[in-house]
Protein backbone atom coordinates (compact mmCIF):
# COMPACT_ATOMS: atom_id res chain seq x y z
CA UNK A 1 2.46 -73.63 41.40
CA UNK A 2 2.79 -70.51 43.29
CA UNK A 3 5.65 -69.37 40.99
CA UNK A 4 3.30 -69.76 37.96
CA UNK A 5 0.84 -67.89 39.55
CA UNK A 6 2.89 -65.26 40.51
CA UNK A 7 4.59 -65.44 37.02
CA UNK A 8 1.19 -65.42 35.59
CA UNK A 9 0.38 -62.38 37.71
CA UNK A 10 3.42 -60.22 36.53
CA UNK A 11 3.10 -60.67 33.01
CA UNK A 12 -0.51 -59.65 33.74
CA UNK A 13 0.31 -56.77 35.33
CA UNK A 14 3.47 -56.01 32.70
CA UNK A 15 0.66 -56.37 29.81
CA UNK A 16 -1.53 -54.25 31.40
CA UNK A 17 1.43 -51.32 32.48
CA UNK A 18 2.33 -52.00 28.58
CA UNK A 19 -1.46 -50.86 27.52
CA UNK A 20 -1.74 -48.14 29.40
CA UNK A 21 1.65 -46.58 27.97
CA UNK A 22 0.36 -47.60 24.87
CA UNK A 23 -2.67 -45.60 25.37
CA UNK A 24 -0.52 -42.51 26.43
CA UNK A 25 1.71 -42.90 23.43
CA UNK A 26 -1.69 -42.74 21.57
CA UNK A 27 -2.82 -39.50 22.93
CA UNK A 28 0.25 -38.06 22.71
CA UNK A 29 0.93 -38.98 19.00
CA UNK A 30 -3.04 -37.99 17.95
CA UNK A 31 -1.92 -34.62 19.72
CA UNK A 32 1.06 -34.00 17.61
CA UNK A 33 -0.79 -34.93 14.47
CA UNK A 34 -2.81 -31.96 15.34
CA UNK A 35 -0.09 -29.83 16.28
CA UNK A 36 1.22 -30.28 12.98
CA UNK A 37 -2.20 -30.21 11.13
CA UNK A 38 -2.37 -26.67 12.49
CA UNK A 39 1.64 -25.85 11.91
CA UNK A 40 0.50 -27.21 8.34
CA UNK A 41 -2.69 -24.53 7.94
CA UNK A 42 -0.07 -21.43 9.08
CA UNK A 43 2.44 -22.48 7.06
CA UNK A 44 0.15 -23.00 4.35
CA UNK A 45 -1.63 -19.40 5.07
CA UNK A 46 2.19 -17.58 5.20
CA UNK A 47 2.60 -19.22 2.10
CA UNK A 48 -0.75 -17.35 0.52
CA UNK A 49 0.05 -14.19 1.93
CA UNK A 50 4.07 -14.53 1.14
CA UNK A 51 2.43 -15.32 -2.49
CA UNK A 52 -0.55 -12.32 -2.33
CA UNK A 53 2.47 -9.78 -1.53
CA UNK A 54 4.86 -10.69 -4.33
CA UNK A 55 1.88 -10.27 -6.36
CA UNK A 56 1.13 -7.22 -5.13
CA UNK A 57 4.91 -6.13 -5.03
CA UNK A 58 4.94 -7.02 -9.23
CA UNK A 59 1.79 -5.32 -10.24
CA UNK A 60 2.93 -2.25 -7.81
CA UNK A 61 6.00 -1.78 -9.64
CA UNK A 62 4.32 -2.30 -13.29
CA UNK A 63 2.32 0.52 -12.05
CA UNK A 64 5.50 2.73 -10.75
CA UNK A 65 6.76 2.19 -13.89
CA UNK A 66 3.91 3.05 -15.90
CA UNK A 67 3.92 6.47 -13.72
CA UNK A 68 7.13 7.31 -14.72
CA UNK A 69 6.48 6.46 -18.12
CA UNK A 70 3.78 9.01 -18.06
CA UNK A 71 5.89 11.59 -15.88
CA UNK A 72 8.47 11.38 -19.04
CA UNK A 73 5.90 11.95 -21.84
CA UNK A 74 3.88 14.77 -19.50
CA UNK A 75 7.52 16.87 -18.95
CA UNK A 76 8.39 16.21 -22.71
CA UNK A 77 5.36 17.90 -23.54
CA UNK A 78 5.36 20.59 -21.39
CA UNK A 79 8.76 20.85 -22.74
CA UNK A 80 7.80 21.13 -25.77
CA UNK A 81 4.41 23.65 -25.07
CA UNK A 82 7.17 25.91 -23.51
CA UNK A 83 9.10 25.77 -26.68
CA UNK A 84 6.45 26.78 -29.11
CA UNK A 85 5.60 29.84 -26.67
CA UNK A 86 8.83 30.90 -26.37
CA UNK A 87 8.72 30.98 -30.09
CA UNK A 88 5.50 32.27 -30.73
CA UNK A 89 7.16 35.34 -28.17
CA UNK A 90 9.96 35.97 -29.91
CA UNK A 91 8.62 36.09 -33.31
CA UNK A 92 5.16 38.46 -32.82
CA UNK A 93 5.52 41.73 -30.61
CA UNK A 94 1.60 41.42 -30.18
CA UNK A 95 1.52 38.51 -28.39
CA UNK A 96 4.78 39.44 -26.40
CA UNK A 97 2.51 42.78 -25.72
CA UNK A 98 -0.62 39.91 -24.62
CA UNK A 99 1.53 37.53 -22.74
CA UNK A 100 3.08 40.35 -20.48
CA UNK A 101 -0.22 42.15 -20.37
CA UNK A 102 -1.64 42.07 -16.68
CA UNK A 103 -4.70 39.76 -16.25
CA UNK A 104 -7.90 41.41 -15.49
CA UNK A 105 -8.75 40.87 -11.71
CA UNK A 106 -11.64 38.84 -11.95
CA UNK A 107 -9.06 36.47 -13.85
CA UNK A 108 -6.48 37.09 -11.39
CA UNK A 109 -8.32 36.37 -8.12
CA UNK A 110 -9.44 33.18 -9.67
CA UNK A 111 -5.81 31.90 -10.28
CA UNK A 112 -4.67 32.89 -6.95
CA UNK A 113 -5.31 31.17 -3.32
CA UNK A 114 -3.47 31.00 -0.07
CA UNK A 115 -0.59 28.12 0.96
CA UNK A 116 -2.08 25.38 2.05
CA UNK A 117 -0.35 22.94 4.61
CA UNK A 118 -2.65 19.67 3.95
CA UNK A 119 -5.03 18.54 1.28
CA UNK A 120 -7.88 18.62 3.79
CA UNK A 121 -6.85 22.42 4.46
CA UNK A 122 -7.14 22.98 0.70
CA UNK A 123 -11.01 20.89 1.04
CA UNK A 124 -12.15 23.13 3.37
CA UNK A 125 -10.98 26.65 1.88
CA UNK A 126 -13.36 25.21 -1.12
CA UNK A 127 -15.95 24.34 0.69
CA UNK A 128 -15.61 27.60 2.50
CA UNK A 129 -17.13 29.43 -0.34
CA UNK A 130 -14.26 32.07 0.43
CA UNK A 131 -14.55 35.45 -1.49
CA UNK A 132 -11.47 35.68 -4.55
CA UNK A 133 -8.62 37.93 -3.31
CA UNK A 134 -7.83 41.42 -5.06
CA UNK A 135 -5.31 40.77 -7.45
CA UNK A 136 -3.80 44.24 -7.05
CA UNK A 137 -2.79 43.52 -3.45
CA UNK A 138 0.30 41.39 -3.10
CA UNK A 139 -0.47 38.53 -0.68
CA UNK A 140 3.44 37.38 0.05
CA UNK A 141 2.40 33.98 -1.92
């Protein structure tokens, strides 16, 4: 009788060890569910953003290539403006006599300013209200 008992005891004892690592398998499994729920979400989110930059990558080069496309048609015409002055130049002497004429210096000062080492430099001499240099000095530019 004291075997059973003892028996009895043991297997209580085994069930209840058997629970507890049970319980402990439980934790740890709800734990890596999480883990991966959250591995999931980044993944997920490194997905979008992998995704947002390609997009961005594609409409960025449509746009370079649009640029160029423009750069192309902009030189061709300037090209061709140069052309038709060259050959308005060479066939009337009065507008040779115009076109190498000196400009005025009202005119002059307005097409001239100093070298500018930034955009924000170039702001702030306009904002400056700066008085138009005399085109008959040469300013090294």
């Amino acid at each position: 009788m004291r075997i059973v008992i003892v028996l009895l005891l043991a297997a209580c004892a085994l069930a209840g060890l058997q629970t507890w690592r049970i319980g402990g398998l439980n934790d740890k499994a709800e734990q890596a569910q999480r883990i991966i729920g959250t591995l999931s979400a980044g993944i997920e989110s490194r997905d979008n953003t992998i995704n947002r930059l390609n997009d961005d990558a594609v409409m960025r080069e449509r746009q370079e290539q649009s640029l160029r496309t423009q750069l192309v048609q902009a030189g061709e015409q300037a090209r061709v403006r140069e052309v038709h002055i060259q050959r308005l130049l060479n066939e009337n002497q009065e507008m040779r006599d115009w076109y190498a004429a000196r400009l005025p210096d009202g005119i002059g000062r307005m097409h001239q300013r100093p070298a500018f080492a930034s955009a924000a430099d170039y702001l702030r001499w306009l904002s400056g209200g700066n008085e138009l240099p005399d085109t008959s000095k040469l300013t090294g530019h």
